[in-house]
Protein backbone atom coordinates (compact mmCIF):
# COMPACT_ATOMS: atom_id res chain seq x y z
CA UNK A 1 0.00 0.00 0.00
CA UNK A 2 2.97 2.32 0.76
CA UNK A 3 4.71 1.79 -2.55
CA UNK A 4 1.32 3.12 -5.34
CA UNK A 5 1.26 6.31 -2.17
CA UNK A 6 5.03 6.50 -2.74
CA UNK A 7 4.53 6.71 -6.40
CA UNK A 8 1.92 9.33 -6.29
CA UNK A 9 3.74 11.70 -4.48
CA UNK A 10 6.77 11.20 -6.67
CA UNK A 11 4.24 11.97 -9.33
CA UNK A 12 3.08 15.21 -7.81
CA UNK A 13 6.77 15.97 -7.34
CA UNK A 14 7.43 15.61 -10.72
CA UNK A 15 4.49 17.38 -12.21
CA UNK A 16 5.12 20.38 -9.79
CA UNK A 17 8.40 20.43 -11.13
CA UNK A 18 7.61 20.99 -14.28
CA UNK A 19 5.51 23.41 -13.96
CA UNK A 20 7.88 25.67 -12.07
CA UNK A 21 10.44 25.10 -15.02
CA UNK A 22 7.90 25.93 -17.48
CA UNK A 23 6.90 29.15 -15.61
CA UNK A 24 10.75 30.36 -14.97
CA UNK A 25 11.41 29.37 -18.49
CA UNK A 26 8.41 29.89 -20.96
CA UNK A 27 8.12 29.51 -24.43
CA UNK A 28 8.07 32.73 -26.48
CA UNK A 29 4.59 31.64 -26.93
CA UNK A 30 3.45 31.90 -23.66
CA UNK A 31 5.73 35.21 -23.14
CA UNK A 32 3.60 37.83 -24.19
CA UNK A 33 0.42 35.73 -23.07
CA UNK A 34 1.84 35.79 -19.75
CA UNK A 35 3.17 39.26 -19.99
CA UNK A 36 -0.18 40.58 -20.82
CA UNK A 37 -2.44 38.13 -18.51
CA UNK A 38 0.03 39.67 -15.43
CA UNK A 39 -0.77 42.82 -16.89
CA UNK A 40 -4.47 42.64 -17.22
CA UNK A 41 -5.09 41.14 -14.05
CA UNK A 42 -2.68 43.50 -12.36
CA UNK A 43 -4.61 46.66 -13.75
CA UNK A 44 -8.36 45.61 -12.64
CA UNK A 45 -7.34 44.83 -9.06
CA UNK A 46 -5.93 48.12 -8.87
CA UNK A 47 -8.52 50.56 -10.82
CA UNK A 48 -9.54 52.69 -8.25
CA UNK A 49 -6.16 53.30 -6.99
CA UNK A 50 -4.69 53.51 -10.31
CA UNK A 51 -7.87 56.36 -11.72
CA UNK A 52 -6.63 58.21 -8.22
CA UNK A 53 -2.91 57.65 -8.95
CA UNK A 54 -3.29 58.33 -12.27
CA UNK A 55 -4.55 61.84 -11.41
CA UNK A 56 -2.33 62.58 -9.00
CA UNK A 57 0.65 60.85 -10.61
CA UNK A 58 1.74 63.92 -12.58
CA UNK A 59 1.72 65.89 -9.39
CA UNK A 60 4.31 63.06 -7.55
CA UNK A 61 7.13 62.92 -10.60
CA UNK A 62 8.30 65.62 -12.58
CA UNK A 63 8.38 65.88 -16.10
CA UNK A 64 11.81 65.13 -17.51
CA UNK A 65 15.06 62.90 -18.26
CA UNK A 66 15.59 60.29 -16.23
CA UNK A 67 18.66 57.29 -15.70
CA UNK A 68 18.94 54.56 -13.60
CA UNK A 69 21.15 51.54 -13.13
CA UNK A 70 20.13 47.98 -11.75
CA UNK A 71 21.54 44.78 -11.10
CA UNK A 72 20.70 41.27 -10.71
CA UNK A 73 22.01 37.70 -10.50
CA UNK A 74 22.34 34.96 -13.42
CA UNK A 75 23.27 31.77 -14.35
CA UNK A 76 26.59 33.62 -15.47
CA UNK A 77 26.91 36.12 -12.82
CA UNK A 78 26.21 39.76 -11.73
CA UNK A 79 25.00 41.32 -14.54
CA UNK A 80 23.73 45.66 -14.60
CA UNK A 81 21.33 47.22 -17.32
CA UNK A 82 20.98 50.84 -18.11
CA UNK A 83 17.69 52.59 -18.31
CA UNK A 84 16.64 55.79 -19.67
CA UNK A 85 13.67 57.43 -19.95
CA UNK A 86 11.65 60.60 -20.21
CA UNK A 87 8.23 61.28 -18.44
CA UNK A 88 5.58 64.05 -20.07
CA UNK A 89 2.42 64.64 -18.63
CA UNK A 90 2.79 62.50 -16.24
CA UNK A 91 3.56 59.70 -17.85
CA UNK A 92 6.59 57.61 -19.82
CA UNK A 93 7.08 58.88 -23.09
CA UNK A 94 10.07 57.06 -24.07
CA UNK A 95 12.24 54.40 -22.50
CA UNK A 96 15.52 53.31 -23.82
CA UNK A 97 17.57 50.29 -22.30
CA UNK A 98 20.89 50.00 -22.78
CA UNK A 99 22.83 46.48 -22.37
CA UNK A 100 25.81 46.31 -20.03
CA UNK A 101 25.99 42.18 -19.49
CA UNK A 102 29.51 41.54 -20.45
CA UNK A 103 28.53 37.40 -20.64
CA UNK A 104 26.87 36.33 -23.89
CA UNK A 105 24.10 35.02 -23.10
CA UNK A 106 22.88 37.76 -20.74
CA UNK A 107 23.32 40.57 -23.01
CA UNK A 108 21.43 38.85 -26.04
CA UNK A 109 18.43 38.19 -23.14
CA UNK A 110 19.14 42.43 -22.15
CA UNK A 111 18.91 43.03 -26.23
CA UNK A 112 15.55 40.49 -26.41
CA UNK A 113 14.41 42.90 -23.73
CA UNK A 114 15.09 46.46 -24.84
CA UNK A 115 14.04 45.29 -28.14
CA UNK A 116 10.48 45.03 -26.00
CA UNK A 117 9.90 47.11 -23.37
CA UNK A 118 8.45 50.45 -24.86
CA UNK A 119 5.56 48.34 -25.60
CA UNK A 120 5.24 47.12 -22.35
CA UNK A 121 5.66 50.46 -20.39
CA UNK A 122 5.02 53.59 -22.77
CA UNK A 123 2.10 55.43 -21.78
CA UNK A 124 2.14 54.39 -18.63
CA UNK A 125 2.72 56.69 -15.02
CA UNK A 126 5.66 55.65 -13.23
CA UNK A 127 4.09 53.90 -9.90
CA UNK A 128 2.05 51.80 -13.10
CA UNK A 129 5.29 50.69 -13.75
CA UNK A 130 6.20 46.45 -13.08
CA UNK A 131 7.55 44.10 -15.39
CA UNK A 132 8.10 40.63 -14.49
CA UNK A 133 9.39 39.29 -18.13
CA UNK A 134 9.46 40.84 -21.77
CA UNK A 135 10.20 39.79 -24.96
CA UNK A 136 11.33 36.12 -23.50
CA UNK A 137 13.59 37.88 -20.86
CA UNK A 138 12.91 37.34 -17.13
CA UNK A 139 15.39 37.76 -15.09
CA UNK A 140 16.59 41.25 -16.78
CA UNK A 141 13.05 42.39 -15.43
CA UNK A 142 14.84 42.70 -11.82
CA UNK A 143 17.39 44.85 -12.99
CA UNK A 144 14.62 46.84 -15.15
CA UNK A 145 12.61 47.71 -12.26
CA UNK A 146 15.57 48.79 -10.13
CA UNK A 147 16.42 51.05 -12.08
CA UNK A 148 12.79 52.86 -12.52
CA UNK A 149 12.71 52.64 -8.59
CA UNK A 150 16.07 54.60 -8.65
CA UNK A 151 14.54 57.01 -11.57
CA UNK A 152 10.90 56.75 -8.87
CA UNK A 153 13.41 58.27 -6.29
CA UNK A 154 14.85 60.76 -8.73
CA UNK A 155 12.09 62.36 -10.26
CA UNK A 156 9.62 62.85 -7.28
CA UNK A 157 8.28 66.19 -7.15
C-alpha cells in the first residue's frame, strides 16, 4: 500500500516540477500571453487606486530625463542594465535600455528585452510601472525595475 502512495507523491513531485520550469522558463509563446495576462489582471485589481494615482501621478514625478542603473544575479553572474527614460504629462514617453551584461548570453536576453519594453511600459505613469518578463527575458526584469525605482526616487516632485 505504501509503494502506489510512494509513487503518487513522486508523481506530484514531478508534475510540480515541471511546472515551475515551465513558468521560470516559458516559451516565447506563452511570453507575451503571460506578460499581458500579469498585466491585465494586475490593472483591474488596482482601478480605483490607479484612476486616483493616475490623477495625481503627474503631481508626484516631474516631467523630464531620467537614468537609472540595476543589477541582478544569473546563471553567469552579476549582470547591470541601463535605463533611460523621459516622463511628459505625467507619464513615460520614451524608454531606452541599454545592455551592459559583459557574458553572452545575458546581453542577447538584455537586447531580447530592450528590443520590447516600450511596448510594455510607454504610456504608462511611473508607480504603473512592473515588469516581471518581456520579450522572452525574465530575469533582466529585476534589474529593469531597479532602475525605474532609482529614476521613482529621482524624479519625485
Amino acid at each position: 500500500m505504501k509503494l502506489p502512495a510512494h509513487k503518487k507523491m513522486l508523481s506530484a513531485a514531478a508534475a510540480a516540477s515541471v511546472l515551475l520550469i515551465t513558468a521560470a522558463c516559458g516559451s516565447s509563446e506563452s511570453d507575451g500571453a503571460s506578460t499581458t495576462d500579469t498585466a491585465t489582471s494586475a490593472a483591474p485589481s488596482d482601478d480605483a487606486a490607479t484612476d486616483s494615482t493616475d490623477d495625481s501621478a503627474s503631481g508626484d514625478f516631474a516631467d523630464g530625463d531620467y537614468s537609472g542603473e540595476g543589477s541582478y544575479s544569473n546563471p553567469g553572474g552579476e549582470s547591470t542594465v541601463k535605463v533611460d527614460l523621459t516622463l511628459a504629462d505625467g507619464k513615460v514617453s520614451d524608454v531606452t535600455v541599454t545592455p551592459e551584461a559583459t557574458n553572452g548570453t545575458s546581453k542577447q536576453y538584455q537586447e531580447q528585452f530592450a528590443g520590447g519594453i516600450a511596448d510594455q511600459v510607454v504610456g504608462k505613469g511611473l508607480d504603473e510601472i512592473e515588469v516581471s518578463k518581456v520579450a522572452g527575458s525574465s530575469l533582466t526584469s529585476g534589474g529593469f525595475n531597479q532602475a525605474i525605482d532609482a529614476i521613482k526616487a529621482e524624479a519625485q516632485a
